[in-house]
Protein backbone atom coordinates (compact mmCIF):
# COMPACT_ATOMS: atom_id res chain seq x y z
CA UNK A 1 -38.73 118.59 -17.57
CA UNK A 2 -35.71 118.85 -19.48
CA UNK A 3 -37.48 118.41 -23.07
CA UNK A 4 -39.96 121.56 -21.57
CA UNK A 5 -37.28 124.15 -21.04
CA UNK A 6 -35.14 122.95 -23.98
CA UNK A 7 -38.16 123.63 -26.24
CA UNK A 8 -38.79 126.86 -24.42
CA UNK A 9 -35.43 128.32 -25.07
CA UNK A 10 -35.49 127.38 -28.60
CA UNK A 11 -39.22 128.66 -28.84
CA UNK A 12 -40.95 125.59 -29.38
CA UNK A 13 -44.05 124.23 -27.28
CA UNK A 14 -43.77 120.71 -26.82
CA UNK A 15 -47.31 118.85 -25.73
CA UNK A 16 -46.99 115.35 -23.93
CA UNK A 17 -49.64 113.35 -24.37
CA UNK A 18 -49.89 109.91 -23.24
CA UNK A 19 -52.90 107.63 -23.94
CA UNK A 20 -54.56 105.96 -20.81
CA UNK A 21 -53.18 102.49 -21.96
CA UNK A 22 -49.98 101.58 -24.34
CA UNK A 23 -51.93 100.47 -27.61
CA UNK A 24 -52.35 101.36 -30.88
CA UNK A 25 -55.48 101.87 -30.83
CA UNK A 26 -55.37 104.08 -27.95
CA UNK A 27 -53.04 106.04 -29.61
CA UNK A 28 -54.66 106.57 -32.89
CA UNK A 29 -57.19 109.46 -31.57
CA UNK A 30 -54.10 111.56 -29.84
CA UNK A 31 -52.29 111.09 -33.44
CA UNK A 32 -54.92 111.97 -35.65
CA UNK A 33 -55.16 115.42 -33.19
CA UNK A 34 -51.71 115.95 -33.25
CA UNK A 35 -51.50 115.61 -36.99
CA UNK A 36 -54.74 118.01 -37.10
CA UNK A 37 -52.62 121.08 -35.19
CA UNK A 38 -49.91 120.24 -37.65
CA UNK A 39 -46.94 120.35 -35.30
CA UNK A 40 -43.39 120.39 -36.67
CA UNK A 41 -42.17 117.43 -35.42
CA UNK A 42 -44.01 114.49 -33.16
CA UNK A 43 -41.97 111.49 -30.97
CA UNK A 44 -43.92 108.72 -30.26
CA UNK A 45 -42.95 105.68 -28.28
CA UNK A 46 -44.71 102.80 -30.23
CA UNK A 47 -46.19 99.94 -28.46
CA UNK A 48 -46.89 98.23 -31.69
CA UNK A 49 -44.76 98.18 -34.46
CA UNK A 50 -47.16 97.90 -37.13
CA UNK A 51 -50.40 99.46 -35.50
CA UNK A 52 -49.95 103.31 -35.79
CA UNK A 53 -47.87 102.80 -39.08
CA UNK A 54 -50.54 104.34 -41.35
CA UNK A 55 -50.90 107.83 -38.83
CA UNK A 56 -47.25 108.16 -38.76
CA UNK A 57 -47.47 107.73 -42.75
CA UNK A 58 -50.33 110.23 -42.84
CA UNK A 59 -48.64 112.80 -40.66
CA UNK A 60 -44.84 112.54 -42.38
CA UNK A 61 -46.76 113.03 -45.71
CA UNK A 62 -48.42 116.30 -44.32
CA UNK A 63 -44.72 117.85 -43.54
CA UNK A 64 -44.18 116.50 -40.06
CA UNK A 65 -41.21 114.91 -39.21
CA UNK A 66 -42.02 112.01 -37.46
CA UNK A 67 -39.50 110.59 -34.42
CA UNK A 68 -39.85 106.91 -33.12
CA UNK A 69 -38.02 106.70 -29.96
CA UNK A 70 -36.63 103.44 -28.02
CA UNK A 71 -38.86 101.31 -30.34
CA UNK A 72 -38.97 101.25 -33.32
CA UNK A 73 -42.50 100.34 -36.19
CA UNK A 74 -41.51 97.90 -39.35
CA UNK A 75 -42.09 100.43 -42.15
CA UNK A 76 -39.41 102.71 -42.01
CA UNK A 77 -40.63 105.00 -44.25
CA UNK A 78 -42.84 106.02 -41.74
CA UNK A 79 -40.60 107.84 -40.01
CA UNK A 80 -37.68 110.17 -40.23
CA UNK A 81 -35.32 108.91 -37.57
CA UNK A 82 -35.12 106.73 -34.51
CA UNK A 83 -33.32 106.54 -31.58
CA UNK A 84 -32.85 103.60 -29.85
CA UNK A 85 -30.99 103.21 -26.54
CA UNK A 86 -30.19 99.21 -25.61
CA UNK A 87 -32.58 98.27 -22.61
CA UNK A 88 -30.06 95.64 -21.82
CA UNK A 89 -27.50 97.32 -20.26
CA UNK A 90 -29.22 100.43 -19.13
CA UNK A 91 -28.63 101.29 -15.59
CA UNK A 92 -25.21 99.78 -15.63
């Protein structure tokens, strides 16, 4: 809820969307629509670090910065940033 109203005050919309299952391939359709509304910015959590490597190429190429966030994909140049918290001592 937090993202929402952040992105509210600053006047952005921010659309969650979450495939049915935590795949690539599930993935890929959401991306390519995403890509197609040409957003400013996307954060994806990726499942697999190579699998959605091309659609995150495709959309940083068409001017959107692209976020990976608490994983991370092998071709950096994918992406703009990531942020990466460390699972092991979460909660403590």
């Amino acid at each position: 809820r937090g993202a929402l109203d952040a992105g509210k005050a600053l006047g952005y919309t921010i659309d969650v969307q979450i495939p049915a299952e935590f795949s690539a391939q599930a993935e890929q359709p959401i991306l390519s629509a995403v890509i197609a509304n040409k957003p400013k910015g996307i954060i994806v959590f990726p499942d697999d670090p190579v699998g959605i490597t091309a659609k995150l190429k495709e959309a940083k190429d068409a001017g959107i910065l692209v976020h990976t966030l608490s994983a991370d994909i092998e071709d950096k140049t994918a992406r703009s940033f990531n942020l990466h918290q460390d699972l092991g001592i979460g909660g403590e």
